[in-house]
N, C-alpha and C. Protein backbone atom coordinates (compact mmCIF):
# COMPACT_ATOMS: atom_id res chain seq x y z
N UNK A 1 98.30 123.80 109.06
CA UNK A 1 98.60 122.55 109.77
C UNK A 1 97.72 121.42 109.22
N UNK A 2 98.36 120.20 108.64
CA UNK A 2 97.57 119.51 108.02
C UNK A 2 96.98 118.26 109.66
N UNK A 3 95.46 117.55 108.85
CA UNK A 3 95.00 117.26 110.05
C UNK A 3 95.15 115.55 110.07
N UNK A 4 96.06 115.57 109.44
CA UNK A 4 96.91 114.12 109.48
C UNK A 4 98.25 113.39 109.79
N UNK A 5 98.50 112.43 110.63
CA UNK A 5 99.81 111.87 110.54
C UNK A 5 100.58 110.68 110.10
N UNK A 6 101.40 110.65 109.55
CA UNK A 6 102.45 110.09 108.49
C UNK A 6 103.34 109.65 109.05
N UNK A 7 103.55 107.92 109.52
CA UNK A 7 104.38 107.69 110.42
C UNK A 7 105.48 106.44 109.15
N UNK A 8 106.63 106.84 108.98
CA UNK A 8 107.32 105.91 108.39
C UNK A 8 107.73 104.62 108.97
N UNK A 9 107.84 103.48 108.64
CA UNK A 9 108.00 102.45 109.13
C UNK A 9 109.45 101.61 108.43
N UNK A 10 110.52 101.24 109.02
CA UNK A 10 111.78 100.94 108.25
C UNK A 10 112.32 100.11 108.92
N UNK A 11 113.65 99.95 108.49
CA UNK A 11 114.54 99.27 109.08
C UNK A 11 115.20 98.03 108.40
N UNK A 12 116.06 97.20 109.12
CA UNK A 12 116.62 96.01 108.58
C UNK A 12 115.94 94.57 108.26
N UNK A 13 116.30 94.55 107.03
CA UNK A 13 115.68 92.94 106.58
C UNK A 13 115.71 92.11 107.54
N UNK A 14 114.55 91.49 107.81
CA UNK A 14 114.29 90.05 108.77
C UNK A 14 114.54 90.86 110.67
N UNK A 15 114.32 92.22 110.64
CA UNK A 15 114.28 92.95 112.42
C UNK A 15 113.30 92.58 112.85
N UNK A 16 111.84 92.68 111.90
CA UNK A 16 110.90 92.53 111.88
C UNK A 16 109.89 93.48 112.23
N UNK A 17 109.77 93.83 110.92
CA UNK A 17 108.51 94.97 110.84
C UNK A 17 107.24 94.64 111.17
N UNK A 18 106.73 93.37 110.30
CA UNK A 18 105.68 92.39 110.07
C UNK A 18 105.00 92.79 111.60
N UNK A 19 105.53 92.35 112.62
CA UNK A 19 104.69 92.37 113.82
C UNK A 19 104.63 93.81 114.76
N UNK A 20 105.58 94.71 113.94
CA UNK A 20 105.57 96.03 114.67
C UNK A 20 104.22 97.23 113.73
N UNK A 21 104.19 96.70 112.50
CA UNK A 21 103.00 96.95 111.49
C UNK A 21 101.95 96.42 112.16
N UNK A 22 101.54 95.22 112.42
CA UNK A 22 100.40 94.81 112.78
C UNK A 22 99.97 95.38 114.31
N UNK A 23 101.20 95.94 115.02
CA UNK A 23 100.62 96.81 116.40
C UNK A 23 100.19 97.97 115.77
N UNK A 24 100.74 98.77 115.05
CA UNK A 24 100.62 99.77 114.79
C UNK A 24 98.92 99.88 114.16
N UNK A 25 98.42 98.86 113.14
CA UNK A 25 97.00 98.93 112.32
C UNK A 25 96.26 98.46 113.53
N UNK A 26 96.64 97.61 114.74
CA UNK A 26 95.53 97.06 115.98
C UNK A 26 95.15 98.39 116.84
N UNK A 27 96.42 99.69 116.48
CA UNK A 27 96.07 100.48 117.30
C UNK A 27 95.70 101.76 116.62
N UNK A 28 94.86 101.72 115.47
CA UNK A 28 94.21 102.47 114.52
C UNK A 28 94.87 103.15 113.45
N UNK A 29 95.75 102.48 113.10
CA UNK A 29 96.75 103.45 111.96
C UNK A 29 96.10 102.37 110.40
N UNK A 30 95.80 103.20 109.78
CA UNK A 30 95.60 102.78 108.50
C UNK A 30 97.28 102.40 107.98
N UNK A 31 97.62 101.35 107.52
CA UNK A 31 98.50 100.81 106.96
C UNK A 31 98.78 100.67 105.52
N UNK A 32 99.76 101.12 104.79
CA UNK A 32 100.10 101.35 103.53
C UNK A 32 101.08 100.18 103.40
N UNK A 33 101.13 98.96 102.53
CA UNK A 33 102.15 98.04 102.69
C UNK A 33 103.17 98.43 101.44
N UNK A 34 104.28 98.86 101.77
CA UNK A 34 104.84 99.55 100.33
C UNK A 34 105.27 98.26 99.93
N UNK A 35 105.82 97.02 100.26
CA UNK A 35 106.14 95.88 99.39
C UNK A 35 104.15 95.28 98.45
N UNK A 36 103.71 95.65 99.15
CA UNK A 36 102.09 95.12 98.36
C UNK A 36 102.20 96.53 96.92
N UNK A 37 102.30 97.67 97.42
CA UNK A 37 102.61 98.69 96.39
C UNK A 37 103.42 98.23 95.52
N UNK A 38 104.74 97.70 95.45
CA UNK A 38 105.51 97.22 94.79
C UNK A 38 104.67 96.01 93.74
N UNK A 39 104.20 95.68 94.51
CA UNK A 39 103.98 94.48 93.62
C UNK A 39 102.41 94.44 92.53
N UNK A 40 102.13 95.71 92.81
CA UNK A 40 100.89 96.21 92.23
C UNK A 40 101.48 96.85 91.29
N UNK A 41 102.36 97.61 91.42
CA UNK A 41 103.23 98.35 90.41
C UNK A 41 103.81 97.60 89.36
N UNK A 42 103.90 96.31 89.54
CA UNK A 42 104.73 95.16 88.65
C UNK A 42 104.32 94.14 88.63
N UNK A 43 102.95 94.34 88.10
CA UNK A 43 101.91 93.42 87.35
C UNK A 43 102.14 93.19 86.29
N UNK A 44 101.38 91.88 85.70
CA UNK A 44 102.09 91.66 84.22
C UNK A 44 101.71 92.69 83.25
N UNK A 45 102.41 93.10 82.30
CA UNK A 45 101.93 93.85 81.29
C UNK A 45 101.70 95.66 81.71
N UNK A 46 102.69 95.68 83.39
CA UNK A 46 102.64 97.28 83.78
C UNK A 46 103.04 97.96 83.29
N UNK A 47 102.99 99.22 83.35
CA UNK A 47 103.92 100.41 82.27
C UNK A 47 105.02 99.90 83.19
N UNK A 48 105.37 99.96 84.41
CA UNK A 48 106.77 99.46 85.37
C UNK A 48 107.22 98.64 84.75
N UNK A 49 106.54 97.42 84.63
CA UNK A 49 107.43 96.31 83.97
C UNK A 49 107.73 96.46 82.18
N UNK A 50 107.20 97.60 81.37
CA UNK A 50 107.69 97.78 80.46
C UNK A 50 108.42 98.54 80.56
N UNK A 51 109.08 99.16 81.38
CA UNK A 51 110.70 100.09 81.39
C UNK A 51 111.53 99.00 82.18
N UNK A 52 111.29 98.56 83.08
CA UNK A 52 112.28 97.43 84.11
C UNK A 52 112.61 96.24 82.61
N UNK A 53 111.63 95.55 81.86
CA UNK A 53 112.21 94.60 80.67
C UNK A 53 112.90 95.29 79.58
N UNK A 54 113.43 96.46 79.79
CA UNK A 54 114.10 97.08 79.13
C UNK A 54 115.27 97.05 78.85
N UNK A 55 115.69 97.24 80.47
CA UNK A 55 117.23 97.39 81.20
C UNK A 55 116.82 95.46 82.10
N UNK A 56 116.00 94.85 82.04
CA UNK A 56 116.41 93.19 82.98
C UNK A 56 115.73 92.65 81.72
N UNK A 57 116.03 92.50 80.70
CA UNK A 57 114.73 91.40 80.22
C UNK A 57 115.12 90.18 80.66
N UNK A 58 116.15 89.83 81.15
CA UNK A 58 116.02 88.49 81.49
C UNK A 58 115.31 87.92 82.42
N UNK A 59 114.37 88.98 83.10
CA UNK A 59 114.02 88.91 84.55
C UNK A 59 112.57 88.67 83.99
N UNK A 60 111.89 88.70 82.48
CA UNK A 60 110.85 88.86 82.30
C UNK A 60 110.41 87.57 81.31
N UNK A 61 109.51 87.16 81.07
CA UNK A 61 108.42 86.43 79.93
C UNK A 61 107.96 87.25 79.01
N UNK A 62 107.67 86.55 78.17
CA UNK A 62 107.00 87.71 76.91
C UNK A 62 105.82 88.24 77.25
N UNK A 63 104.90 88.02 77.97
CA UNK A 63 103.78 88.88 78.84
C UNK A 63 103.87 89.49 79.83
N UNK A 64 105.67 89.72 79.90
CA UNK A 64 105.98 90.83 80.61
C UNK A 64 105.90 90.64 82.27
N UNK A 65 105.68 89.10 82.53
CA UNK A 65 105.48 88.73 84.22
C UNK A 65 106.72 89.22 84.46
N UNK A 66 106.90 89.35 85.53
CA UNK A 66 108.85 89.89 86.64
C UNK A 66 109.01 88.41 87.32
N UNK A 67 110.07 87.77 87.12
CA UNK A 67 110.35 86.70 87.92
C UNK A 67 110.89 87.79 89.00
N UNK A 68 110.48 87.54 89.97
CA UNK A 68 111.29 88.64 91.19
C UNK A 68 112.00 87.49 91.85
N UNK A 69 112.39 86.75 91.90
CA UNK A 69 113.53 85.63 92.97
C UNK A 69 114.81 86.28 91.62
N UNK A 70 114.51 85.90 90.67
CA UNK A 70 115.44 86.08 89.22
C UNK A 70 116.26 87.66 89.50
N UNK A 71 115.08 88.58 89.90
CA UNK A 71 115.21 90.06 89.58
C UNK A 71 116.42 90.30 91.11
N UNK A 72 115.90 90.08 92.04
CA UNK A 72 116.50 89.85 93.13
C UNK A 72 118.19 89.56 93.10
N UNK A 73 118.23 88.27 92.58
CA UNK A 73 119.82 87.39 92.24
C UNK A 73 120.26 88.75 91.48
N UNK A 74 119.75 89.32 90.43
CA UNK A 74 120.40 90.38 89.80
C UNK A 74 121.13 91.44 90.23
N UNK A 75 119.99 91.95 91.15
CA UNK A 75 120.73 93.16 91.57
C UNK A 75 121.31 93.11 93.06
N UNK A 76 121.18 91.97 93.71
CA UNK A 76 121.55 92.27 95.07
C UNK A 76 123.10 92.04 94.86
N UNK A 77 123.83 92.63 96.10
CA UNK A 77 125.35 92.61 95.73
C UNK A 77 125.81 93.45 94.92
N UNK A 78 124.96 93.64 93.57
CA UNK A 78 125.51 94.76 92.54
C UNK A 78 124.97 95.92 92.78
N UNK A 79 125.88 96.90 93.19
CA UNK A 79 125.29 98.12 93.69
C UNK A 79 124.78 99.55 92.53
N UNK A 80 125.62 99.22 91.48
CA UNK A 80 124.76 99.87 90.43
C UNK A 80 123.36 99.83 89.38
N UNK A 81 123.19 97.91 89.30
CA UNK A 81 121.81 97.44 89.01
C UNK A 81 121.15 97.57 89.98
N UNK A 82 121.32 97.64 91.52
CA UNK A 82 119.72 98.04 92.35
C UNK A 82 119.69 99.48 92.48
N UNK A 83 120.62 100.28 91.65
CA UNK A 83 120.45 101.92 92.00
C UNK A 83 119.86 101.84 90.82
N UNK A 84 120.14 101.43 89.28
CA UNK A 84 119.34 101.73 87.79
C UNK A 84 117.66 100.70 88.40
N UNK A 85 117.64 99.73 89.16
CA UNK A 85 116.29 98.90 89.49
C UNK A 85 115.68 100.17 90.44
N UNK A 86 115.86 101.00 91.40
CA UNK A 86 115.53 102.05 92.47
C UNK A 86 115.35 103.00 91.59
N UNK A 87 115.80 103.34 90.83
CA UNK A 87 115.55 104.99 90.14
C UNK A 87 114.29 104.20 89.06
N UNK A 88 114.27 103.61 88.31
CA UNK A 88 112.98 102.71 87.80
C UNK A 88 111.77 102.69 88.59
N UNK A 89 111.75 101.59 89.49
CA UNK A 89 110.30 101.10 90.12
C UNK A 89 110.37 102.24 90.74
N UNK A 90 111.02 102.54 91.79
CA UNK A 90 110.56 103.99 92.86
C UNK A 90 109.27 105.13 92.43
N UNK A 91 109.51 105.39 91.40
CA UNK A 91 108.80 106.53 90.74
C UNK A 91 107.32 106.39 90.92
N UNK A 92 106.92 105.01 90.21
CA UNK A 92 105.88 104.03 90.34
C UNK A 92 105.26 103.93 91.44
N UNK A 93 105.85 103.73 92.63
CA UNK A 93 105.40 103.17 93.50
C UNK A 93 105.44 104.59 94.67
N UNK A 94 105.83 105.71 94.55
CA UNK A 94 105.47 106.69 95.00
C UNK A 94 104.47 107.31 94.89
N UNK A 95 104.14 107.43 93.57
CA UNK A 95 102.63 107.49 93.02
C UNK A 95 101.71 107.04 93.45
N UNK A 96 102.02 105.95 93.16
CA UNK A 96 100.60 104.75 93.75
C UNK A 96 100.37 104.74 95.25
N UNK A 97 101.65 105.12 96.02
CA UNK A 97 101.33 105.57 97.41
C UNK A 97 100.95 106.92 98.26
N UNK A 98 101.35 107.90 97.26
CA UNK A 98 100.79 108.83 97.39
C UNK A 98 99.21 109.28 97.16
N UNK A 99 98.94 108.52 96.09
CA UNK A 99 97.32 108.28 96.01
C UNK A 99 96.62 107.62 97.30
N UNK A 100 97.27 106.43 97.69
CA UNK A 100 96.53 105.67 98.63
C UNK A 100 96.15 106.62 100.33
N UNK A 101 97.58 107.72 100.00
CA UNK A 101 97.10 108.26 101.56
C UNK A 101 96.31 109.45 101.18
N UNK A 102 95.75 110.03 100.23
CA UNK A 102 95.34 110.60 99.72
C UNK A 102 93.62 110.02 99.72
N UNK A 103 93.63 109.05 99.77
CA UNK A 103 92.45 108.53 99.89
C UNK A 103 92.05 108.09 101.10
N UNK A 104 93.31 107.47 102.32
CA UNK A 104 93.13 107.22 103.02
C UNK A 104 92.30 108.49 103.69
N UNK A 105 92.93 109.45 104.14
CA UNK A 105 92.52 111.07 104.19
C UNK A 105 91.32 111.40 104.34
N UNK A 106 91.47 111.21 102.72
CA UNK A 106 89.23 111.55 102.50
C UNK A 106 88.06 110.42 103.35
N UNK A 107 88.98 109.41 103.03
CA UNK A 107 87.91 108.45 104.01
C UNK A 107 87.81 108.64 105.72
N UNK A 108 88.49 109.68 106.51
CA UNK A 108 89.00 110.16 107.59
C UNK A 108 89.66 110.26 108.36
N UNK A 109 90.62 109.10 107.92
CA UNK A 109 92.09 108.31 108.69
C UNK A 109 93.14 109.42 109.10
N UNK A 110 93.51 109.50 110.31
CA UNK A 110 94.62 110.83 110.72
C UNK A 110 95.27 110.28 111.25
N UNK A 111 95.75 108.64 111.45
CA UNK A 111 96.86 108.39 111.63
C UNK A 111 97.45 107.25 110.08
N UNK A 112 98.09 107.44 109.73
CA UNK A 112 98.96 106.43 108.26
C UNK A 112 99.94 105.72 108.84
N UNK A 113 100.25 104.34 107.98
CA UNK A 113 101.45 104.54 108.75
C UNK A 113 102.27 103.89 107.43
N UNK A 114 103.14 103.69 106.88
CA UNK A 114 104.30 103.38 105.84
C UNK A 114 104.88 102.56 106.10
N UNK A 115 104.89 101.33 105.95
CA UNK A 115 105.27 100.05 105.96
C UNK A 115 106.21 99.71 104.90
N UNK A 116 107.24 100.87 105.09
CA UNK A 116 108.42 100.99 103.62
C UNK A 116 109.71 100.73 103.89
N UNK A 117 110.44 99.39 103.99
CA UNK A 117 111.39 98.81 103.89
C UNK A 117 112.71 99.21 103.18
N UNK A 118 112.05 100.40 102.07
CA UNK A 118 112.98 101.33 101.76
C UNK A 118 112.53 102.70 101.42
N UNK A 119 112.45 102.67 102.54
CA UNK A 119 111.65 104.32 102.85
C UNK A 119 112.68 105.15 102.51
N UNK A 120 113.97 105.52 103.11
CA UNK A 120 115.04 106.06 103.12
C UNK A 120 115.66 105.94 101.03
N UNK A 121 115.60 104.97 100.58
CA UNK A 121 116.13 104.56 99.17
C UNK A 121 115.11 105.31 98.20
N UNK A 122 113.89 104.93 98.63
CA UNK A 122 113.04 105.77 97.73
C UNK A 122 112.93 107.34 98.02
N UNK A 123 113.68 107.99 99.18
CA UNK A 123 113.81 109.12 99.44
C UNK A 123 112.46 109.90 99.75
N UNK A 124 111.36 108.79 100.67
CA UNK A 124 110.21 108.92 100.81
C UNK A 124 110.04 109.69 102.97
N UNK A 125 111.30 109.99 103.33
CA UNK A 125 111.19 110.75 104.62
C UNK A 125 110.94 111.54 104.81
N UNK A 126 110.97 112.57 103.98
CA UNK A 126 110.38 113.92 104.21
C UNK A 126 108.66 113.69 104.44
N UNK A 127 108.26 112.61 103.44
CA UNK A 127 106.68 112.75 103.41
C UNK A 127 106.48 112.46 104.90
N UNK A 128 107.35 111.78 106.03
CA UNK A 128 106.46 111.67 107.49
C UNK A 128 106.75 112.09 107.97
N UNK A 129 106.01 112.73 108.91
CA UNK A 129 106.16 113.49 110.57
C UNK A 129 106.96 112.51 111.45
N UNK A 130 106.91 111.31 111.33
CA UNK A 130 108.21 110.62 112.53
C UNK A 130 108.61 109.30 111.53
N UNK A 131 109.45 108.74 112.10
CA UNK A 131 110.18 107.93 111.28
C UNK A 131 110.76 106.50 112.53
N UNK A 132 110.05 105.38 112.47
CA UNK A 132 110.12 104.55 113.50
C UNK A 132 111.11 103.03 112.57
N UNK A 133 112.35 103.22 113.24
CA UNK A 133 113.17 102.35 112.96
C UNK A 133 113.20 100.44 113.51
N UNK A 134 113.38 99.59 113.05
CA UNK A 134 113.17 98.57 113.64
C UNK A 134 114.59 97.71 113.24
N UNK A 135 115.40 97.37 114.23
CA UNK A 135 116.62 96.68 114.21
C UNK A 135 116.83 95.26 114.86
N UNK A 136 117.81 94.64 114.76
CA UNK A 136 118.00 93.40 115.19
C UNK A 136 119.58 93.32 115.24
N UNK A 137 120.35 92.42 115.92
CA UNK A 137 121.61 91.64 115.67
C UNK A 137 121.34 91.09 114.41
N UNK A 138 122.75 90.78 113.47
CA UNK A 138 122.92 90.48 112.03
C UNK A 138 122.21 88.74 112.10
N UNK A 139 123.05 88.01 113.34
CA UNK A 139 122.99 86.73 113.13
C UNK A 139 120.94 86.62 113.39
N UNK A 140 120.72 86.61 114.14
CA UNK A 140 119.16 86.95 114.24
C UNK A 140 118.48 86.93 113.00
N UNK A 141 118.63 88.25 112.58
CA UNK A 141 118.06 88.59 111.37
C UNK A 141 118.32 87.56 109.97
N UNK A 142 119.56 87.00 110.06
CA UNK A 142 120.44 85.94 109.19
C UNK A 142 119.35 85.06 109.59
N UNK A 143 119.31 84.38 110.53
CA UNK A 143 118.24 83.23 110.81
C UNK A 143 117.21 83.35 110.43
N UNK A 144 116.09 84.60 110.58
CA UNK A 144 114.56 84.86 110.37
C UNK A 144 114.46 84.70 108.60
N UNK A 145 115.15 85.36 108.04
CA UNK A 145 115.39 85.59 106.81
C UNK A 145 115.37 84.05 105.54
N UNK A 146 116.38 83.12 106.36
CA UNK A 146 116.77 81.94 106.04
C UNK A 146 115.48 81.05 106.06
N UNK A 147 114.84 81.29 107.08
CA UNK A 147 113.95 80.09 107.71
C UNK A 147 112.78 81.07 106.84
N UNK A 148 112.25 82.08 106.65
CA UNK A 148 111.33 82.75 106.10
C UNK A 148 111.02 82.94 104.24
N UNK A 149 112.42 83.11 103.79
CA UNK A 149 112.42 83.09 102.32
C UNK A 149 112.77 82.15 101.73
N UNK A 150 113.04 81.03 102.30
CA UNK A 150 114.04 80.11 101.87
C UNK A 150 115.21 79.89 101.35
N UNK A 151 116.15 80.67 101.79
CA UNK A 151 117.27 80.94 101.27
C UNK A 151 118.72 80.27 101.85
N UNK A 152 119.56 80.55 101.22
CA UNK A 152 120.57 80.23 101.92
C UNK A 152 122.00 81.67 102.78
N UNK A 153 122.38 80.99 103.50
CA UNK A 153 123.23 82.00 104.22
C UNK A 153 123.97 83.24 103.28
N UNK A 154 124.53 82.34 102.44
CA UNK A 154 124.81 83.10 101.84
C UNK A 154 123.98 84.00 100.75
N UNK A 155 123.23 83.87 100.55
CA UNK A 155 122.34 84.86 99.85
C UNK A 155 122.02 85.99 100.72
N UNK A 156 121.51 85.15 101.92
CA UNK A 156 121.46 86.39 102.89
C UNK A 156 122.28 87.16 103.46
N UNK A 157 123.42 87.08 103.49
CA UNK A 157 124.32 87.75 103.57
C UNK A 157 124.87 88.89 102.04
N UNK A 158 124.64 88.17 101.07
CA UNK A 158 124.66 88.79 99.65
C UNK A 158 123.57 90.02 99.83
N UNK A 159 122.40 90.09 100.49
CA UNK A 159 121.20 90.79 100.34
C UNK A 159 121.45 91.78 101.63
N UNK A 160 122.07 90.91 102.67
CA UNK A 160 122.77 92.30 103.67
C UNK A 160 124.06 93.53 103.46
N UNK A 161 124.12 92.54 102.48
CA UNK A 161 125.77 94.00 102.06
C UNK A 161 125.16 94.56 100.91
N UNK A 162 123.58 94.61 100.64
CA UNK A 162 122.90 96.17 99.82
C UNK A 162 122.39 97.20 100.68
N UNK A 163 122.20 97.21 101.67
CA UNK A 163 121.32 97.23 102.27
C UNK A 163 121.81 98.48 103.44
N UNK A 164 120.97 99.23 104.25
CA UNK A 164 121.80 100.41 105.11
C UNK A 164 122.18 99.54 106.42
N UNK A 165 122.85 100.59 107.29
CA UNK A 165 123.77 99.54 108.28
C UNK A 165 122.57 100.63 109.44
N UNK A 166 123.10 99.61 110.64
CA UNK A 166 122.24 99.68 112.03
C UNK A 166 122.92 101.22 112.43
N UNK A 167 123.72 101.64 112.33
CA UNK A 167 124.13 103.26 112.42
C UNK A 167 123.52 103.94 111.39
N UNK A 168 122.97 104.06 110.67
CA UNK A 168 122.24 105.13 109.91
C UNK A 168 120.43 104.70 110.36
N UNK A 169 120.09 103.79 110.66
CA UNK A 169 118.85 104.14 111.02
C UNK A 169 118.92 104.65 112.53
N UNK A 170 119.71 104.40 113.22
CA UNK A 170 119.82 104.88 114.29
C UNK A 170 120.34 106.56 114.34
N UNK A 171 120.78 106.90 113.59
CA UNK A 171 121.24 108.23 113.28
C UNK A 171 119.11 109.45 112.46
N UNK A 172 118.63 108.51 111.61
CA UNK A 172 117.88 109.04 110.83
C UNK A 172 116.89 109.18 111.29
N UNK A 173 116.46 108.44 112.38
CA UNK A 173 114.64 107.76 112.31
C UNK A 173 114.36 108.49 114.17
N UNK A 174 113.10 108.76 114.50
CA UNK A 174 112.70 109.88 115.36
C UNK A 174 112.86 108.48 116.87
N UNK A 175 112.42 106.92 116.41
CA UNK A 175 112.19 105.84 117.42
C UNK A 175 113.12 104.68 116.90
N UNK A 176 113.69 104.44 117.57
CA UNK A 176 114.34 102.96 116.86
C UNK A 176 113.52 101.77 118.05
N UNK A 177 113.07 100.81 117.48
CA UNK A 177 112.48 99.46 118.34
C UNK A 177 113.97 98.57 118.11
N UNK A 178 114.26 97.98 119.14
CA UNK A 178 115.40 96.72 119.01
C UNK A 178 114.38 95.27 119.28
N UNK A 179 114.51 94.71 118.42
CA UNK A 179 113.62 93.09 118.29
C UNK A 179 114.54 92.30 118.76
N UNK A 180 115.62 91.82 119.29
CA UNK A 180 116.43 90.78 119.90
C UNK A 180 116.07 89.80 120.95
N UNK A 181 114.58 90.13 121.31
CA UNK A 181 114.19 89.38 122.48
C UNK A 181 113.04 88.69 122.04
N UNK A 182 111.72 88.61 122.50
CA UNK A 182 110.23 87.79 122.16
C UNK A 182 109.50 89.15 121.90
N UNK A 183 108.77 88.48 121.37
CA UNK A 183 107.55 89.56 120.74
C UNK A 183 106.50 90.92 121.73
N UNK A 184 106.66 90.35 123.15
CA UNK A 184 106.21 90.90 124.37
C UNK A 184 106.85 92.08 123.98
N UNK A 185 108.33 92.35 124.32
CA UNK A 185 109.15 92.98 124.24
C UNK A 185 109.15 94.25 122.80
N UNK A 186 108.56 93.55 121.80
CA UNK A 186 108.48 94.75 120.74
C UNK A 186 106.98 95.23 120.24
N UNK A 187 106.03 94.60 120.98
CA UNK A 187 104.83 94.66 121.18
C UNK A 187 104.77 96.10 122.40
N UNK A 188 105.34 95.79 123.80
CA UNK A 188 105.24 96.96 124.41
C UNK A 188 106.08 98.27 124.18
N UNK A 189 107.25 98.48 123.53
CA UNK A 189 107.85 99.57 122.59
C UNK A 189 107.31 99.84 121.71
N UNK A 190 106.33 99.56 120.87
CA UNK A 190 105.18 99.60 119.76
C UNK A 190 104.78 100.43 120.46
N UNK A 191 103.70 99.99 120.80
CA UNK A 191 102.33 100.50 121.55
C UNK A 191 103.35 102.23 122.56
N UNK A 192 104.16 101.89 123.29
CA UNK A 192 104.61 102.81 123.64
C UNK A 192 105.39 104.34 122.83
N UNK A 193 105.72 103.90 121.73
CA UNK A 193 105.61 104.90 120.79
C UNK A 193 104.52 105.60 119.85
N UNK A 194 103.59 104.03 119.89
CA UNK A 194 102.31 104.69 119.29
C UNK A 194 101.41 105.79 120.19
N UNK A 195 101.69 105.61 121.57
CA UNK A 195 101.17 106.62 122.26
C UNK A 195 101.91 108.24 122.68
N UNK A 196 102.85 108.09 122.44
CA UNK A 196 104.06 109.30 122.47
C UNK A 196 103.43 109.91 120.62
N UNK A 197 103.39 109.51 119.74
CA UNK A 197 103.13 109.97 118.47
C UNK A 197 101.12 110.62 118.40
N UNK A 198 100.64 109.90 119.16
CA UNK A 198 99.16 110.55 119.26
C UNK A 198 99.08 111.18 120.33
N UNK A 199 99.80 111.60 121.54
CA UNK A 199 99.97 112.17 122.16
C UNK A 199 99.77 114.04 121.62
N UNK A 200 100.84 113.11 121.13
CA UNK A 200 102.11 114.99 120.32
C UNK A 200 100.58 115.40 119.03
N UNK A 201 100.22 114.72 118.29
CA UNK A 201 99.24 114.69 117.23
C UNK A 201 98.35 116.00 118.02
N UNK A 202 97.83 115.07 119.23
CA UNK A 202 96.82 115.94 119.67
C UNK A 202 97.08 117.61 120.08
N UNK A 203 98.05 116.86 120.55
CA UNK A 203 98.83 118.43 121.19
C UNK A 203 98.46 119.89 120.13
N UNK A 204 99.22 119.20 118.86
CA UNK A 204 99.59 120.21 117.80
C UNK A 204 98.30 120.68 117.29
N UNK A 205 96.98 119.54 117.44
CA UNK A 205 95.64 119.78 116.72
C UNK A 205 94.96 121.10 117.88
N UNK A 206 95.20 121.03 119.18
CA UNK A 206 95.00 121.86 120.26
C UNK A 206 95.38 123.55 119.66
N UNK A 207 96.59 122.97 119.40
CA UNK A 207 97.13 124.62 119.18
C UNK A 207 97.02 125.41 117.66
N UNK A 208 96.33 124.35 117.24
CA UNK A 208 95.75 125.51 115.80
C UNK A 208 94.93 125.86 115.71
């Protein structure tokens, strides 16, 4: 019985993770940001970004920077360039996260938590003991998204038809949080799952 837990963190663009992450690290979970992983992974001049300018060079400079707004326009909508972009970076960035809880570990941390937006794509579920979903209404999420990345509707809508639908995280994940209301509201479903998950932790540490 290992003496750690591995809580995945997911769900739909713009549900809002951001503030269900930050309950989760206020209430002692060491936090793994897999978009910060990502972007460590695809530094200029990375071995990542020398296989990704392979198959996108257009997405790149000759020192190998990633325009990611560029990389983005590419593959969203096209469902075979973000599966050849996913089978690429993924690899990378499993690694690099697998190290981090690996370290987290040794430093004494027994709760993690995975702040992976495509937890499910990178086929990274098995690695957690629970799997906490975070959803919204489309138009909602359409708004946060708009006003947050600067985009337009339609992009965001282009970036919602890659993307999994509100029936498969609801089908996959051990907690789903619904964000449709004020922050009170996904602040106390937080915290209330974070205590159902250290609950059970302890339980299992009891019986070995």
């Amino acid at each position: 019985m290992k003496n750690y837990c591995v809580v995945g963190l997911t769900g739909q663009s713009g549900a809002g993770k951001t503030t269900v992450s930050r309950c989760f690290f206020e209430n002692g979970f060491f936090v793994v940001n897999c978009d910060l992983v990502s972007r460590e992974v695809t530094e200029k001049g990375s071995e990542c970004n020398k296989e990704l300018s392979l198959i996108f060079p257009e997405c790149f400079d000759s020192e190998l920077t990633l325009d990611r707004k560029k990389l983005g326009s590419c593959v969203f909508g096209d469902e075979d360039k973000l599966k050849t972009l996913n089978e690429t970076i993924f690899p990378f960035i499993i690694k690099n996260i697998n190290e981090k809880i690996c370290d987290a570990v040794k430093e004494g941390n027994k709760f993690i938590l995975l702040d992976a937006p495509t937890l499910f794509e990178a086929k990274m579920e098995n690695s957690c003991d629970y799997i906490v979903s975070v959803i919204a209404d489309e138009n909602i999420r359409a708004d946060r998204i708009e006003k947050r990345d600067n985009i337009s509707k339609e992009e965001v809508l282009k970036r919602f038809s890659s993307q999994l639908s509100e029936d498969f995280f609801k089908e996959n994940s051990d907690f789903i949080i619904e964000n449709n209301g004020g922050i009170d509201s996904v602040v106390f479903q937080t915290i209330s799952i974070i205590n159902i998950i250290k609950e059970q932790f302890d339980v299992s540490q009891q019986s070995v």
